[in-house]
C-alpha atoms as a PDB file:
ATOM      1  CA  UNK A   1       0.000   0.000   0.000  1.00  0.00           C
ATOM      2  CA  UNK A   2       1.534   3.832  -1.076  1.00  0.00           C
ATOM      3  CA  UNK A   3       0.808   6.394   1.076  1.00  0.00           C
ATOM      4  CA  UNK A   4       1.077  10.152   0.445  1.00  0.00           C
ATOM      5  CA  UNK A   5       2.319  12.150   3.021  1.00  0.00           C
ATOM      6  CA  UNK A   6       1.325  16.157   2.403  1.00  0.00           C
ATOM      7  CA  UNK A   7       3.586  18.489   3.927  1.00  0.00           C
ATOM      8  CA  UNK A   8       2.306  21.667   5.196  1.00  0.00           C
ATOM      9  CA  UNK A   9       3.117  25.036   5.842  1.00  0.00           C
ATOM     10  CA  UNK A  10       1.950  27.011   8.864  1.00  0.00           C
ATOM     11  CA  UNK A  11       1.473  31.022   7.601  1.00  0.00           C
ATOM     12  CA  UNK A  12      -0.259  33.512   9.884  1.00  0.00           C
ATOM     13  CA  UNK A  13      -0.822  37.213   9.671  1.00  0.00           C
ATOM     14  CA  UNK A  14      -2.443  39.881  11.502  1.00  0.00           C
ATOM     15  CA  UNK A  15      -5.519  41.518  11.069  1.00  0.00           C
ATOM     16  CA  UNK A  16      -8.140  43.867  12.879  1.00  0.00           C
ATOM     17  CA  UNK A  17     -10.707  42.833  15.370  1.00  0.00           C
ATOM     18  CA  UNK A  18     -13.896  43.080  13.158  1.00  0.00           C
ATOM     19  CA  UNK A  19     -12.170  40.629  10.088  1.00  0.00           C
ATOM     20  CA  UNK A  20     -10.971  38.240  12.581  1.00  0.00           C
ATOM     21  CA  UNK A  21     -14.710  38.057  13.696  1.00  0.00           C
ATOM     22  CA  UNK A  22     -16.342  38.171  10.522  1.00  0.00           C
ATOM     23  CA  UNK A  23     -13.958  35.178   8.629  1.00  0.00           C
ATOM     24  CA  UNK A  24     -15.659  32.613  10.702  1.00  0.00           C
ATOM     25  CA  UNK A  25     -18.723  33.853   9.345  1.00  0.00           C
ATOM     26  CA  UNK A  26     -17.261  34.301   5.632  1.00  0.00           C
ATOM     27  CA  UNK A  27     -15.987  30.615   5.830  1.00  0.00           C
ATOM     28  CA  UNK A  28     -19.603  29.153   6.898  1.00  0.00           C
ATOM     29  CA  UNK A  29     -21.038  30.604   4.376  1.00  0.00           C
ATOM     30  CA  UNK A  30     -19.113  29.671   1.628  1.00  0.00           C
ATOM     31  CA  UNK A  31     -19.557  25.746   2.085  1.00  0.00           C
ATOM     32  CA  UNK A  32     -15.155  25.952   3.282  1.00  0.00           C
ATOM     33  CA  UNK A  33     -14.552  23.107   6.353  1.00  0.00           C
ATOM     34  CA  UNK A  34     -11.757  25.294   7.260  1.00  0.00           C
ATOM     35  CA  UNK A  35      -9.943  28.356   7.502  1.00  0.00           C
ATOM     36  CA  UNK A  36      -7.279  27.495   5.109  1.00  0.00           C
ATOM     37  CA  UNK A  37      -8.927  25.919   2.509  1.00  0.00           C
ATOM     38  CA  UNK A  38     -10.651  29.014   2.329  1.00  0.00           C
ATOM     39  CA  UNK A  39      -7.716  31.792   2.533  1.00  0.00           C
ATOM     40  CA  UNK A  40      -5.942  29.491  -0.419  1.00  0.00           C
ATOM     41  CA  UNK A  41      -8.400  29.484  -2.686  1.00  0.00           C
ATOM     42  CA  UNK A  42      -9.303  33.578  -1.577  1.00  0.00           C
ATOM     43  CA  UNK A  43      -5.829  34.306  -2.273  1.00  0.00           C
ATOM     44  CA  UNK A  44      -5.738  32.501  -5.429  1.00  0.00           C
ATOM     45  CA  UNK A  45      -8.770  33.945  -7.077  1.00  0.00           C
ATOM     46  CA  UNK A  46      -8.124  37.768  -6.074  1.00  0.00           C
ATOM     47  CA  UNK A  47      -4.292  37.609  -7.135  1.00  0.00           C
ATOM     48  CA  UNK A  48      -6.053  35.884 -10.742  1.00  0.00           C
ATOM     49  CA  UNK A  49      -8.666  38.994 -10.501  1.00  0.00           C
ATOM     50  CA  UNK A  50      -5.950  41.459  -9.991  1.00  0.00           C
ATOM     51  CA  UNK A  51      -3.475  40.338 -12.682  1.00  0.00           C
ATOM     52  CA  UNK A  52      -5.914  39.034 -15.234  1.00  0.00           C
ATOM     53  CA  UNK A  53      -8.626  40.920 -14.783  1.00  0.00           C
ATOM     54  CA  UNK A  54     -11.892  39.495 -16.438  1.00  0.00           C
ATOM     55  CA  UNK A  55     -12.420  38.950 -20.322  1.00  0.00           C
ATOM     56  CA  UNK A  56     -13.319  42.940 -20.459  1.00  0.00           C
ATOM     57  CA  UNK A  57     -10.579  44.187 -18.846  1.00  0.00           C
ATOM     58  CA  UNK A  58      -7.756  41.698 -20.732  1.00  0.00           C
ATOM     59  CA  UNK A  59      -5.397  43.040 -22.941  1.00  0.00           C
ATOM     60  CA  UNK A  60      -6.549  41.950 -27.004  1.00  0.00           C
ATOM     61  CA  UNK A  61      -4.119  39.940 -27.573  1.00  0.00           C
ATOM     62  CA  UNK A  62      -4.003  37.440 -24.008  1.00  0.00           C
ATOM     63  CA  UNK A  63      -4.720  34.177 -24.822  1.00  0.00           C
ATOM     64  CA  UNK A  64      -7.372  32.158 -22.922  1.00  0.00           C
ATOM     65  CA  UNK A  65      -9.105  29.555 -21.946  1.00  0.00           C
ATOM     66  CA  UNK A  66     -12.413  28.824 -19.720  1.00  0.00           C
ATOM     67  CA  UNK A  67     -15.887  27.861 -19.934  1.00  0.00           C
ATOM     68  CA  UNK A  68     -18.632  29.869 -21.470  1.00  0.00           C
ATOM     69  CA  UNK A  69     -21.921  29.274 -20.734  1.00  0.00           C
ATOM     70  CA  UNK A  70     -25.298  30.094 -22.428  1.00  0.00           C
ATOM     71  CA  UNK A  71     -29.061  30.609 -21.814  1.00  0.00           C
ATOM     72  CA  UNK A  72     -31.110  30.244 -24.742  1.00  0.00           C
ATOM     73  CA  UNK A  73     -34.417  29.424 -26.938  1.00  0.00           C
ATOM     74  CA  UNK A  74     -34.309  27.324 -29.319  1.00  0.00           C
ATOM     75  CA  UNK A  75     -34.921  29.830 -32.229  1.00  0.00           C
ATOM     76  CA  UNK A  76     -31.219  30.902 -31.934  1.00  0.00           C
ATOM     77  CA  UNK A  77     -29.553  27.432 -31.990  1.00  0.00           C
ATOM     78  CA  UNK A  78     -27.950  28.166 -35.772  1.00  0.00           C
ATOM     79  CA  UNK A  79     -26.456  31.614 -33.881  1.00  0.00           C
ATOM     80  CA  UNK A  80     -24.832  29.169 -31.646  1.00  0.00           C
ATOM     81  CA  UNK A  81     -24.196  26.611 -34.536  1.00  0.00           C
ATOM     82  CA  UNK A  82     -22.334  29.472 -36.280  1.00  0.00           C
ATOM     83  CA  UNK A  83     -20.088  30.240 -33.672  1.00  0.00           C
ATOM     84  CA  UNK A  84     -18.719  26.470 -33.323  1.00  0.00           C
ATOM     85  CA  UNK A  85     -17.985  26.597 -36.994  1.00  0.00           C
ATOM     86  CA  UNK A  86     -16.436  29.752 -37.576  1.00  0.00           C
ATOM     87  CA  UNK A  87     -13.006  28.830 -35.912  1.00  0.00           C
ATOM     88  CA  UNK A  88     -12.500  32.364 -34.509  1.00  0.00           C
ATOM     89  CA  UNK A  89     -12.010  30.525 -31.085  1.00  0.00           C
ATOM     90  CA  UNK A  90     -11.118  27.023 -30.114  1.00  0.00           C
ATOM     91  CA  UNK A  91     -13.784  24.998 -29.271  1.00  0.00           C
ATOM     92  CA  UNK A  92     -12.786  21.644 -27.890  1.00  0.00           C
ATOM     93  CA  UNK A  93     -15.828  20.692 -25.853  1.00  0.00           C
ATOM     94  CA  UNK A  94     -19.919  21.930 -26.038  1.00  0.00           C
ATOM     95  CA  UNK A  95     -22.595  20.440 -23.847  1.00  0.00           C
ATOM     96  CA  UNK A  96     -26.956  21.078 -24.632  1.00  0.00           C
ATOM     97  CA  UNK A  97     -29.107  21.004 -21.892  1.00  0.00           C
ATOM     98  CA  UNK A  98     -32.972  21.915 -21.840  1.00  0.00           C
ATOM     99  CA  UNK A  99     -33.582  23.454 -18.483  1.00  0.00           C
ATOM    100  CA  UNK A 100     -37.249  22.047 -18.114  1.00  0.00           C
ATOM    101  CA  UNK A 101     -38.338  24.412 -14.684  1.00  0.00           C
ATOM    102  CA  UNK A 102     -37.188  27.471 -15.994  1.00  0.00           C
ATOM    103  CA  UNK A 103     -37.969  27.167 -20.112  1.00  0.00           C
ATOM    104  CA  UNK A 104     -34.817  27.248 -21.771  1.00  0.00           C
ATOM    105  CA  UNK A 105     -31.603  25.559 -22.946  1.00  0.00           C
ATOM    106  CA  UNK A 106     -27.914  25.826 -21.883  1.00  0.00           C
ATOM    107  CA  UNK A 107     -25.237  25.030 -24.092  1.00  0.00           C
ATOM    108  CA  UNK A 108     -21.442  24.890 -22.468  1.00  0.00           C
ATOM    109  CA  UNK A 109     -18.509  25.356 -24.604  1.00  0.00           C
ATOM    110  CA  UNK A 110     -14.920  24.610 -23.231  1.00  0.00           C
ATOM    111  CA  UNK A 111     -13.395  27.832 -25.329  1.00  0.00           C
ATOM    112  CA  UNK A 112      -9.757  28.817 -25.891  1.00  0.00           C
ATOM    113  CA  UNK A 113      -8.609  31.952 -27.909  1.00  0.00           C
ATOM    114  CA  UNK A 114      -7.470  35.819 -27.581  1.00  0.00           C
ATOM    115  CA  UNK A 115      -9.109  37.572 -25.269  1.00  0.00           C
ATOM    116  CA  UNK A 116     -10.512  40.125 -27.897  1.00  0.00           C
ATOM    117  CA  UNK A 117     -11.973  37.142 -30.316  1.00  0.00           C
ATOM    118  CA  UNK A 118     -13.898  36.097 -27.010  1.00  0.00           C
ATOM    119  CA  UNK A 119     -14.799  39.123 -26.274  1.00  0.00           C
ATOM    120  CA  UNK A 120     -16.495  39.778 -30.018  1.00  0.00           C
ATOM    121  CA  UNK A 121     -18.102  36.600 -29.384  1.00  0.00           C
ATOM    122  CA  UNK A 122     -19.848  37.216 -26.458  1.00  0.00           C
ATOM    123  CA  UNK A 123     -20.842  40.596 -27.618  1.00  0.00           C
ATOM    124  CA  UNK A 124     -21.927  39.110 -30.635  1.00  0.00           C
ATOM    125  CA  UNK A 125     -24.217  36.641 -28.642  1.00  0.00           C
ATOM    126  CA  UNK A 126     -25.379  39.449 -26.284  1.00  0.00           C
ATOM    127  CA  UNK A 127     -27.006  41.792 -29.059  1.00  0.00           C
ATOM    128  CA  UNK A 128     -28.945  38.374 -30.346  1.00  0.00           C
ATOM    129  CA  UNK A 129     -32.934  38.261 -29.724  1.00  0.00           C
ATOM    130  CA  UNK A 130     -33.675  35.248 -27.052  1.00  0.00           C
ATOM    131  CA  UNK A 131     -30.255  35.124 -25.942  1.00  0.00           C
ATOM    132  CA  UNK A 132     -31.029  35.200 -22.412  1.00  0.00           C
ATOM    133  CA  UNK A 133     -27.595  35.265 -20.512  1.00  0.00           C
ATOM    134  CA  UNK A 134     -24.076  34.418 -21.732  1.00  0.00           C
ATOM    135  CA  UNK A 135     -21.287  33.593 -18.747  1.00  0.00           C
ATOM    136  CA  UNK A 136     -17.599  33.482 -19.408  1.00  0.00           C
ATOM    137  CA  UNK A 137     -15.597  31.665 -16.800  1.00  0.00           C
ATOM    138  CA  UNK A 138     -11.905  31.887 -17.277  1.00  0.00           C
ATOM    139  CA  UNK A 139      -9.610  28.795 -16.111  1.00  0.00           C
ATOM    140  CA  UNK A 140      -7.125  29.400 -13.287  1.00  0.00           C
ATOM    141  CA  UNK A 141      -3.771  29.716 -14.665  1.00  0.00           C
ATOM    142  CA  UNK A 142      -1.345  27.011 -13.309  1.00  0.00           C
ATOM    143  CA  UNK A 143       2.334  26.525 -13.899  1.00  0.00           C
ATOM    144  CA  UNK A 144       1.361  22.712 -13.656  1.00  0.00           C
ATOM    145  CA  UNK A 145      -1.244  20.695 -12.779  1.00  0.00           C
ATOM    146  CA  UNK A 146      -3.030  17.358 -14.171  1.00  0.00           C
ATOM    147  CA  UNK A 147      -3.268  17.775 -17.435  1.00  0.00           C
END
């Protein structure tokens, strides 16, 4: 049998009165079991949010890679069709899903390309009739990782 064994680093830091209080609270409520989990990932995301910035805010010429997501009816499925086949952006993955309780579809695409040909694309998508809402979730950057 292999064991693993994870070595850990212990890091404190000061802060006032009122966020020691309220991270309890903060930790709760976002599902975290601990602390640390939770200050990881918080670090993590706000560094990616302060260097990156989102898909707005992203130099033209940044190349990319995420998720987008988009809620839909069905008259605007050859919109969507277009977009796939067009080859402005990278498209290895897309996902349908008809949302029965709320009345409409979701496609997911797995997207990589320069931040200004996503941005055209979601754009694009936003000024369509019956587009309802279009999501772009950018994937963590990683020196390495799993894949």
């Amino acid at each position: 049998m292999l064991f693993a064994f994870i070595m850990s680093r212990i890091i404190s830091f000061s802060s006032d009165k009122e966020f020691a209080k309220q991270l309890e609270s903060l930790v709760k409520k976002s599902g975290y079991m601990n602390r640390s989990m939770f200050l990881r990932d918080a670090s993590i995301h706000f560094c990616d949010a302060m260097t990156r910035g989102d898909i707005f805010s992203m130099a033209d010429e940044i190349e990319i890679e995420g998720t987008m997501v988009i809620y839909y009816q069905h008259n605007v499925e050859n919109k969507l069709l277009e977009l796939r086949h067009s080859h402005s952006i990278e498209i290895s993955s897309y996902s349908h899903n008809c949302l029965i309780s709320s009345h409409t579809c979701v496609d997911t695409m797995q997207i990589k390309g320069t931040a200004k040909l996503i941005r055209d694309a979601i754009q694009k998508l936003q000024n369509t009739n019956d587009i309802d809402k279009i999501e772009f979730i950018a994937a963590p950057e990683r020196e390495e990782g799993c894949c």
